[in-house]
Structure formats: structure tokens, C-alpha cells
N, C-alpha and C. Protein backbone atom coordinates (compact mmCIF):
# COMPACT_ATOMS: atom_id res chain seq x y z
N UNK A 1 -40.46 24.36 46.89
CA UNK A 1 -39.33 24.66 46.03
C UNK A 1 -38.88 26.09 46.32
N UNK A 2 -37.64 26.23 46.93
CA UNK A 2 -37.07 27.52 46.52
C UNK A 2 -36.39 28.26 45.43
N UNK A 3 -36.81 29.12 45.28
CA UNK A 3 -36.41 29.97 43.97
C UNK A 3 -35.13 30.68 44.14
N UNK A 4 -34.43 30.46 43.46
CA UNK A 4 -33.21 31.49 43.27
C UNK A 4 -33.74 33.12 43.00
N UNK A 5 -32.95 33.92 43.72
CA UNK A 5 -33.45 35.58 43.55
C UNK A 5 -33.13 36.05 41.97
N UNK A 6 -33.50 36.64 41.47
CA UNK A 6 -33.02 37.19 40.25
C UNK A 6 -32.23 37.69 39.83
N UNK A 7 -31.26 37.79 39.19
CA UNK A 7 -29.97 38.90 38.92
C UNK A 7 -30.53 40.06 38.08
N UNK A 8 -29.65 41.42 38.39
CA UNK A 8 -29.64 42.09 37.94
C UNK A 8 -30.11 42.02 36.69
N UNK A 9 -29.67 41.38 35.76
CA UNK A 9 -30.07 41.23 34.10
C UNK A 9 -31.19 40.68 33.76
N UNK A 10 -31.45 39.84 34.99
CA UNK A 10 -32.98 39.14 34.76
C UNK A 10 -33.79 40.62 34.81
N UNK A 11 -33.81 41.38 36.18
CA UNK A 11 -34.70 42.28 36.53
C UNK A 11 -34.07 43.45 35.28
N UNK A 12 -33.46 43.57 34.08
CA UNK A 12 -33.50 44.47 33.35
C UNK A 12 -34.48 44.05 32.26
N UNK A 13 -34.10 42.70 32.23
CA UNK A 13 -34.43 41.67 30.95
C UNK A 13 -36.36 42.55 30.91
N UNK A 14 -36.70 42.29 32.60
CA UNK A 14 -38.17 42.29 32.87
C UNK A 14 -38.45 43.39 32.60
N UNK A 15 -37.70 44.65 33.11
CA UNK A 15 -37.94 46.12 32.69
C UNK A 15 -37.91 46.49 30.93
N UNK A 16 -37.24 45.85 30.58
CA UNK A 16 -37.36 46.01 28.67
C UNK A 16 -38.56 45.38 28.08
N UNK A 17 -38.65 44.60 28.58
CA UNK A 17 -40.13 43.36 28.27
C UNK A 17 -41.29 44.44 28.75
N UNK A 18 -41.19 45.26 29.87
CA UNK A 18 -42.45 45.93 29.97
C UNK A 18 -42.38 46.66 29.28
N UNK A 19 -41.11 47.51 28.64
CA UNK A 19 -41.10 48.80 27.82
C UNK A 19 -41.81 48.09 26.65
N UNK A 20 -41.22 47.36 26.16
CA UNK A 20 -41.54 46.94 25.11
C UNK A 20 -43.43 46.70 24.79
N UNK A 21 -44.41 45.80 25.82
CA UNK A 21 -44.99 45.46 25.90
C UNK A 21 -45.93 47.14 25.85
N UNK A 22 -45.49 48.08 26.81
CA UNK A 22 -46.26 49.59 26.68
C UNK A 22 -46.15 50.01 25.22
N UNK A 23 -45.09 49.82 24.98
CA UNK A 23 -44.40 50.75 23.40
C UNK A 23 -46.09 50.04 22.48
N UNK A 24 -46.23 48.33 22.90
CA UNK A 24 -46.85 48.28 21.38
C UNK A 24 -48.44 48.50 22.05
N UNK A 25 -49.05 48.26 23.06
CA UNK A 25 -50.56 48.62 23.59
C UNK A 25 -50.32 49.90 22.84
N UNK A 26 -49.33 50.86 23.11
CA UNK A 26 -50.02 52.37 22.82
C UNK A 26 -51.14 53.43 23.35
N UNK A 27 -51.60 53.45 22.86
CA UNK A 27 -52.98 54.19 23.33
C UNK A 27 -54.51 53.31 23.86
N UNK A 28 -54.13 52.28 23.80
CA UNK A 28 -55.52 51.06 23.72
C UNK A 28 -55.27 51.55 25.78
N UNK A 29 -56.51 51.02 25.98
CA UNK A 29 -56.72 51.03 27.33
C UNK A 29 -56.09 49.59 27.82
N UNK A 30 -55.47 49.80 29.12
CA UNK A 30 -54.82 48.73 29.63
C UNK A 30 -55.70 47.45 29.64
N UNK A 31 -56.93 48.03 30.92
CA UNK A 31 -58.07 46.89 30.71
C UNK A 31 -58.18 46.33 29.89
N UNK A 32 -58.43 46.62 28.34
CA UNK A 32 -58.76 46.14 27.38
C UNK A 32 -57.67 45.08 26.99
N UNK A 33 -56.60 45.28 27.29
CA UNK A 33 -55.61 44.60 26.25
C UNK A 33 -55.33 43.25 27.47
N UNK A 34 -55.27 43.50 28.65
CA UNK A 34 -55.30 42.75 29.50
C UNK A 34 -56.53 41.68 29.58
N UNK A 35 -57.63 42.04 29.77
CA UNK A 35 -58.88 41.31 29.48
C UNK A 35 -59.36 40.44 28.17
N UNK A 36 -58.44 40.74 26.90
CA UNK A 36 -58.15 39.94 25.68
C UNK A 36 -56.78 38.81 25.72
N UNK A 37 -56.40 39.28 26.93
CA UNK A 37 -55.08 38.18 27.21
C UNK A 37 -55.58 37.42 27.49
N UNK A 38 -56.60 37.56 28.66
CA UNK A 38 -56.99 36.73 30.01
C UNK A 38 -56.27 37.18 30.96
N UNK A 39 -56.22 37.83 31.15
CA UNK A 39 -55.15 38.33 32.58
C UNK A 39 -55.53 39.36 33.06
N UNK A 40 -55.62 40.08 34.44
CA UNK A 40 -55.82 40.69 34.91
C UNK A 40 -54.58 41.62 34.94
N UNK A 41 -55.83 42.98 34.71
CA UNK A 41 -55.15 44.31 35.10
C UNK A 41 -53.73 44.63 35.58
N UNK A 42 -54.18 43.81 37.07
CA UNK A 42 -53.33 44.78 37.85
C UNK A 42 -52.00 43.80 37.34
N UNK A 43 -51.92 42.21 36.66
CA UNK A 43 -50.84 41.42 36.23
C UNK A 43 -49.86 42.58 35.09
N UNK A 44 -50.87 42.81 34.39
CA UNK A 44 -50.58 43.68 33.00
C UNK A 44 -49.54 45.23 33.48
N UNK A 45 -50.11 45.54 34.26
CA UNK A 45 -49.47 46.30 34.66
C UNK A 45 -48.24 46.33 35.72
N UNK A 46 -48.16 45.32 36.29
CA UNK A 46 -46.47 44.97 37.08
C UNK A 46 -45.93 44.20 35.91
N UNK A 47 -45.96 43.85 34.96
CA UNK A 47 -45.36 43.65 33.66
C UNK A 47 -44.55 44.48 32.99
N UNK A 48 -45.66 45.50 33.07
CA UNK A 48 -45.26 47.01 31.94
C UNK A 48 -44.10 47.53 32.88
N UNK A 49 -44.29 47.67 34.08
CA UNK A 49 -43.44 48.50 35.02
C UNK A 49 -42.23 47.55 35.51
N UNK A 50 -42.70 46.37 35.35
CA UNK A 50 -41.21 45.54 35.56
C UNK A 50 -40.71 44.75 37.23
N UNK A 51 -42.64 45.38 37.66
CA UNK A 51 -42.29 44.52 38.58
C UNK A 51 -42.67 42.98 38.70
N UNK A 52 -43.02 42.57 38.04
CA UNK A 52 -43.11 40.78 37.47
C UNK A 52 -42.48 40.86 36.00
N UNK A 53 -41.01 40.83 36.28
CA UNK A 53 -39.70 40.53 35.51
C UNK A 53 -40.29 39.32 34.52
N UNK A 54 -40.50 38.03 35.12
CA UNK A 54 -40.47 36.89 34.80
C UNK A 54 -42.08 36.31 34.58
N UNK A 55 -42.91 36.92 33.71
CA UNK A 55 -44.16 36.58 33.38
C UNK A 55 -44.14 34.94 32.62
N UNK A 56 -44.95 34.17 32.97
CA UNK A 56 -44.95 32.71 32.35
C UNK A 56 -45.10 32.67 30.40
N UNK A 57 -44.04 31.87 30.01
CA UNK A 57 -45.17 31.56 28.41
C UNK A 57 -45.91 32.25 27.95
N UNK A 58 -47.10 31.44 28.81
CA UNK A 58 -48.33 31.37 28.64
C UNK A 58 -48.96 32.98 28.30
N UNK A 59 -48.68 33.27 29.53
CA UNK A 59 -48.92 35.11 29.74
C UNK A 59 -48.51 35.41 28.38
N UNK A 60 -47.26 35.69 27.98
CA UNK A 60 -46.40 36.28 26.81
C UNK A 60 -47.60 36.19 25.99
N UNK A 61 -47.31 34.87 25.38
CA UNK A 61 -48.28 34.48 24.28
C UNK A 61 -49.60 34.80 23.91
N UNK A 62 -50.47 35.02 24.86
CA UNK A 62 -51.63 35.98 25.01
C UNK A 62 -51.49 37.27 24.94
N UNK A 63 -50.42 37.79 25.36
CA UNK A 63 -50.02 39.53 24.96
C UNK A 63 -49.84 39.73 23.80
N UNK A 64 -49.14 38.35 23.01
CA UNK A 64 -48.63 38.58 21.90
C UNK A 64 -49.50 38.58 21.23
N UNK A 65 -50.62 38.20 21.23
CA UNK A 65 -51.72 37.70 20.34
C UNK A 65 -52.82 38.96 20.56
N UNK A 66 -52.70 39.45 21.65
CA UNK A 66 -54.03 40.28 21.77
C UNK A 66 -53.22 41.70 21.56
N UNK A 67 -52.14 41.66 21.61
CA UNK A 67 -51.19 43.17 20.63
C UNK A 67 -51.14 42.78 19.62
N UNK A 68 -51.10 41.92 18.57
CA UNK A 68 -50.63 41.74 17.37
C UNK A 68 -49.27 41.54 17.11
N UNK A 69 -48.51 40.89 18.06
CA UNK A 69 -47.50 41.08 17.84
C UNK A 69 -46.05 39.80 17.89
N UNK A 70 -45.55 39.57 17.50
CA UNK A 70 -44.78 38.58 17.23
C UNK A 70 -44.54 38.07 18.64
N UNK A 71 -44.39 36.72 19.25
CA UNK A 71 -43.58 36.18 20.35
C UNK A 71 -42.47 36.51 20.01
N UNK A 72 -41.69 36.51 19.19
CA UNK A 72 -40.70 36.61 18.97
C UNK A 72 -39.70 38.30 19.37
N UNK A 73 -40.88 39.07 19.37
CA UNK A 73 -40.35 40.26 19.85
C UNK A 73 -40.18 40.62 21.07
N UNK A 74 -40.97 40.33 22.13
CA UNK A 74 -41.26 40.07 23.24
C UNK A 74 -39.54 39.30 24.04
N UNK A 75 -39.73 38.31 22.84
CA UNK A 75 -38.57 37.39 23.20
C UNK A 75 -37.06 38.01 23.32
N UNK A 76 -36.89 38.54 22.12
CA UNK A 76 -36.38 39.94 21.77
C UNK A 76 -35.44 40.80 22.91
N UNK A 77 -36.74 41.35 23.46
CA UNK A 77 -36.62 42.65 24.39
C UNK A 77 -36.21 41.88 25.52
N UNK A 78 -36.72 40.51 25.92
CA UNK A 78 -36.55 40.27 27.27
C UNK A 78 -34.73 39.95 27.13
N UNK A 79 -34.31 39.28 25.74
CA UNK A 79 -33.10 38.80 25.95
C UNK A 79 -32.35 39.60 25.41
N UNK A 80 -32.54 40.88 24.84
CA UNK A 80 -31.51 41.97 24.99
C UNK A 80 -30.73 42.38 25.98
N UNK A 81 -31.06 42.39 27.18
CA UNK A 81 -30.41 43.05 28.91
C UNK A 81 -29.22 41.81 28.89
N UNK A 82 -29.67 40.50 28.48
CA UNK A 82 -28.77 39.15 29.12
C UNK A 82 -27.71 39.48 27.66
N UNK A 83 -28.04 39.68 26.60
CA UNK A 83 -26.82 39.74 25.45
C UNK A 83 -26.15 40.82 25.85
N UNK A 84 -26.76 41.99 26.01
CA UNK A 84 -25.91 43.09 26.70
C UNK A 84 -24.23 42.90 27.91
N UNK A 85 -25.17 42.08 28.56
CA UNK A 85 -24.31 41.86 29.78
C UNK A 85 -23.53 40.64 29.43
N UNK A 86 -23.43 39.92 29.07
CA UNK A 86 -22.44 39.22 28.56
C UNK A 86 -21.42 39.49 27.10
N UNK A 87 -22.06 40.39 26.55
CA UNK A 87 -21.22 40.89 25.37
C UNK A 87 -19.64 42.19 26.43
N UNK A 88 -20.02 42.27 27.77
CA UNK A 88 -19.69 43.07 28.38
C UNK A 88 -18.56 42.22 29.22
């Protein structure tokens, strides 16, 4: 299967989703919050930085759970960049 490349708004969508995702870890050690997902480190961290834009569900949902924090926010941040750009 080939994948379509991402647009611009996708790859912002991904950069807000990591802000977002740093904003709520905070001070907790990456390892830690990653290793309560199930996910590895180095995943957790091309997340935060935005270079894996498009993390699965699955992923989310384990972040969400091992931050405390709503799917719904997550959801949020990623689809702010796409309301942006079409409100435009």
C-alpha cells in the first residue's frame, strides 16, 4: 500500500500534538511516561518533536492514560492546525 505524503496541516496537526503531549509530561522523565504507555522512548520522543505527526489510536490512548489526561485533548491539539487552515 502506498501512502499519500502528508500536508502541511497534517505535519502541524503532529507538531501541536507533540507540544501538547510535552506541555502535560512536564517534569516526569520521558522514560517513565513512555514505559507506562508501552512505547518506547525513542517513539515518545519523535512524537513530542513532531517527527511522527501521525501516531496510531492506540499510542494516543496510552499517553492519555499514563498522563492523566483526556483523549479528547490530544484530539484537540491534533485538530486545531486542520480548523485553522480551513477557517482560512
Amino acid at each position: 500500500m502506498v501512502r499519500n505524503p502528508l500536508t502541511p496541516e497534517q505535519l502541524e496537526a503532529g507538531r501541536r500534538l507533540g507540544q501538547r503531549l510535552r506541555a502535560a509530561r512536564g517534569d516526569r522523565p520521558l522514560v517513565e511516561i513512555a514505559l507506562t504507555a508501552g512505547i518506547s522512548p525513542e517513539t515518545l520522543r519523535k512524537i513530542e518533536t513532531g517527527r511522527l505527526p501521525t501516531p496510531a489510536f492506540g499510542t494516543i490512548a496510552c499517553l492519555s492514560e499514563a498522563l492523566d489526561l483526556p483523549v479528547q485533548d490530544l484530539a484537540d491539539a491534533w485538530t486545531a492546525a486542520l480548523r485553522l487552515r480551513s477557517a482560512s
